[in-house]
C-alpha atoms as a PDB file:
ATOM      1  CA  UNK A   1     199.119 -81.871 172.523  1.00  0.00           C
ATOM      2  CA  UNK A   2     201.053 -84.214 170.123  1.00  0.00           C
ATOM      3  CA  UNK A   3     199.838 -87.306 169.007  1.00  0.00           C
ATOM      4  CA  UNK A   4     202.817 -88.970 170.363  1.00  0.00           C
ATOM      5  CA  UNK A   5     201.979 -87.702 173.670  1.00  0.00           C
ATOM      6  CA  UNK A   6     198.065 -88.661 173.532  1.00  0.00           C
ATOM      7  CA  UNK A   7     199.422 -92.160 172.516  1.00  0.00           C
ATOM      8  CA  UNK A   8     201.852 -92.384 175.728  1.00  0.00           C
ATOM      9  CA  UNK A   9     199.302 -91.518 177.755  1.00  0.00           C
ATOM     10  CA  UNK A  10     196.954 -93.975 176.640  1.00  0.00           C
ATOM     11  CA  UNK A  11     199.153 -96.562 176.828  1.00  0.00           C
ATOM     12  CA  UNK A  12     199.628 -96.039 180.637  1.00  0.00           C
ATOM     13  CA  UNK A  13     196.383 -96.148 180.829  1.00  0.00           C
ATOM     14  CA  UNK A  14     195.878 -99.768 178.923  1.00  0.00           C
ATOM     15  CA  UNK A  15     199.108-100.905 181.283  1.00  0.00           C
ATOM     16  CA  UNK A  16     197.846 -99.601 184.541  1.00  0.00           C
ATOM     17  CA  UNK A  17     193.851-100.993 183.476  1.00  0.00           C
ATOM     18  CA  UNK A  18     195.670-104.657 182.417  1.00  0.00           C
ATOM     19  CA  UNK A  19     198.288-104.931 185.551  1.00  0.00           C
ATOM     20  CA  UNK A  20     194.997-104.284 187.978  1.00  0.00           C
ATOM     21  CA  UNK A  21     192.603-106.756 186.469  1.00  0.00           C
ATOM     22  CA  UNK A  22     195.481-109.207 186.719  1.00  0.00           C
ATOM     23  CA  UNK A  23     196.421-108.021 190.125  1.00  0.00           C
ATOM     24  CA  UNK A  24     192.829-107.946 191.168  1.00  0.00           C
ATOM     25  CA  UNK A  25     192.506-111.765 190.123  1.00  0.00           C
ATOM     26  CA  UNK A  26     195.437-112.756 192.054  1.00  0.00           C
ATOM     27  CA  UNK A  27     194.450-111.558 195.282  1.00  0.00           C
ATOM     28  CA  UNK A  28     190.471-113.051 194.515  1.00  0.00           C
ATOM     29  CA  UNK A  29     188.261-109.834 194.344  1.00  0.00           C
ATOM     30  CA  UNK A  30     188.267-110.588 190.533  1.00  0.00           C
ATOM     31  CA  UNK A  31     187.515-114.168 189.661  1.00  0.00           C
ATOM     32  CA  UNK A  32     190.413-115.466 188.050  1.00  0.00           C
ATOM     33  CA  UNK A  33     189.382-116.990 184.402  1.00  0.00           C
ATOM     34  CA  UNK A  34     191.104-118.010 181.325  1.00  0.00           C
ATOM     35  CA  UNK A  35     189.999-115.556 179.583  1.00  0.00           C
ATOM     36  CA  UNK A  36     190.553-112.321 181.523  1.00  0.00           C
ATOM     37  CA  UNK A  37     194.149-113.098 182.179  1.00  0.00           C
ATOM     38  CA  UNK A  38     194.641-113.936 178.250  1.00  0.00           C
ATOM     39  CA  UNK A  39     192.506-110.463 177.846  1.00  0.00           C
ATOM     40  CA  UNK A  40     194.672-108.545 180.302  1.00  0.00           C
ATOM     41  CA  UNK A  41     197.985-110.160 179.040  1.00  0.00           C
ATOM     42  CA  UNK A  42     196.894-109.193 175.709  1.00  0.00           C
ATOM     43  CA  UNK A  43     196.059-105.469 176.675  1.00  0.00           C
ATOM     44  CA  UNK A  44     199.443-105.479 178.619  1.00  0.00           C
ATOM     45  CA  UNK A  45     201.101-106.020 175.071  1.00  0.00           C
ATOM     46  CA  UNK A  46     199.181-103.601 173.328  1.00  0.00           C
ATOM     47  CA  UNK A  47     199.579-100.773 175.829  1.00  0.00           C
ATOM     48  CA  UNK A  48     203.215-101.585 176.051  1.00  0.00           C
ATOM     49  CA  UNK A  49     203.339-101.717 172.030  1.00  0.00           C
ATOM     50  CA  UNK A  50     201.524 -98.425 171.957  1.00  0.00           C
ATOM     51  CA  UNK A  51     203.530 -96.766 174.320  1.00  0.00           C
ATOM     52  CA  UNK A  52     206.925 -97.835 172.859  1.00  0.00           C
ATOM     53  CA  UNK A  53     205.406 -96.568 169.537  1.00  0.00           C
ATOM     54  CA  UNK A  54     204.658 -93.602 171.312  1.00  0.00           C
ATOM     55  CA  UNK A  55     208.162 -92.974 172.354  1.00  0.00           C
ATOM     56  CA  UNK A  56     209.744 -93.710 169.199  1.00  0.00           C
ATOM     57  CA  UNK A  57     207.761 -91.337 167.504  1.00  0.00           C
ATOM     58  CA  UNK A  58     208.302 -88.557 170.374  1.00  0.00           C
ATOM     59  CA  UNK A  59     211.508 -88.922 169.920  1.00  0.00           C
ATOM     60  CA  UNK A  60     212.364 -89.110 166.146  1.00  0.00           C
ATOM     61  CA  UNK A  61     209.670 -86.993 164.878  1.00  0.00           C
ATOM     62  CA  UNK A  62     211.130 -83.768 165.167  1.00  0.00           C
ATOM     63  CA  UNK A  63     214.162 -85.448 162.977  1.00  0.00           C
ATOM     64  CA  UNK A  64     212.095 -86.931 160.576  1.00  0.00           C
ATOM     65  CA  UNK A  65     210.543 -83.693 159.403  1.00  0.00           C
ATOM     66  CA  UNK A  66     213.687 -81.587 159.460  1.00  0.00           C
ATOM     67  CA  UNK A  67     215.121 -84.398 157.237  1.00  0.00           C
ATOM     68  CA  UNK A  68     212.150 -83.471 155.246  1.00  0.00           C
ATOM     69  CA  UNK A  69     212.674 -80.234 154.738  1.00  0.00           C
ATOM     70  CA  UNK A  70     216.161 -80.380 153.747  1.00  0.00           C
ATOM     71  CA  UNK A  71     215.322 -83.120 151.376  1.00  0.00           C
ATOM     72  CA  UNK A  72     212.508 -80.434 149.948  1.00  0.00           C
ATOM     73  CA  UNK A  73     214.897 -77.392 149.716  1.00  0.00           C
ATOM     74  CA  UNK A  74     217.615 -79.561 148.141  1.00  0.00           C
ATOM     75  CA  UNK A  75     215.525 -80.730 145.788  1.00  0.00           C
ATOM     76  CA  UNK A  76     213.962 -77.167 144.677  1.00  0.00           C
ATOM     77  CA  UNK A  77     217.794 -76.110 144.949  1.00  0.00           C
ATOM     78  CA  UNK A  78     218.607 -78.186 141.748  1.00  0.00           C
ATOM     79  CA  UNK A  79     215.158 -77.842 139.688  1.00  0.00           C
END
């Protein structure tokens, strides 16, 4: 499994963990507090951070090493 892939899914994860604390405190089984909605917010940015990190690099990676390569071979080309 790519690391882009591990990072997605961890990020769902960190999104689903922080939207059910702060759904949890909303309808009272969690007490709501200061500090776990600023620590779920803050996951919530984190997981969406990682995820969109995640995607980028999903995405582009592929790219990014063929660019590489031809890079490599056009500079052995001219040695």
């Amino acid at each position: 499994m790519d690391v882009s892939v591990k990072q997605i899914i961890v990020a769902i994860v960190i999104l689903l963990a922080s939207w059910l604390v702060i759904f949890f405190s909303a309808i009272t089984i969690i007490e709501p507090s200061f500090t776990v909605l600023f620590m779920a917010y803050g996951f919530f940015v984190g997981g969406l951070f990682l995820g969109f990190k995640g995607v980028f690099e999903y995405t582009r990676g592929p790219k990014k090493k063929e660019k590489e390569e031809e890079q490599d071979e056009f500079k052995e080309w001219y040695r």
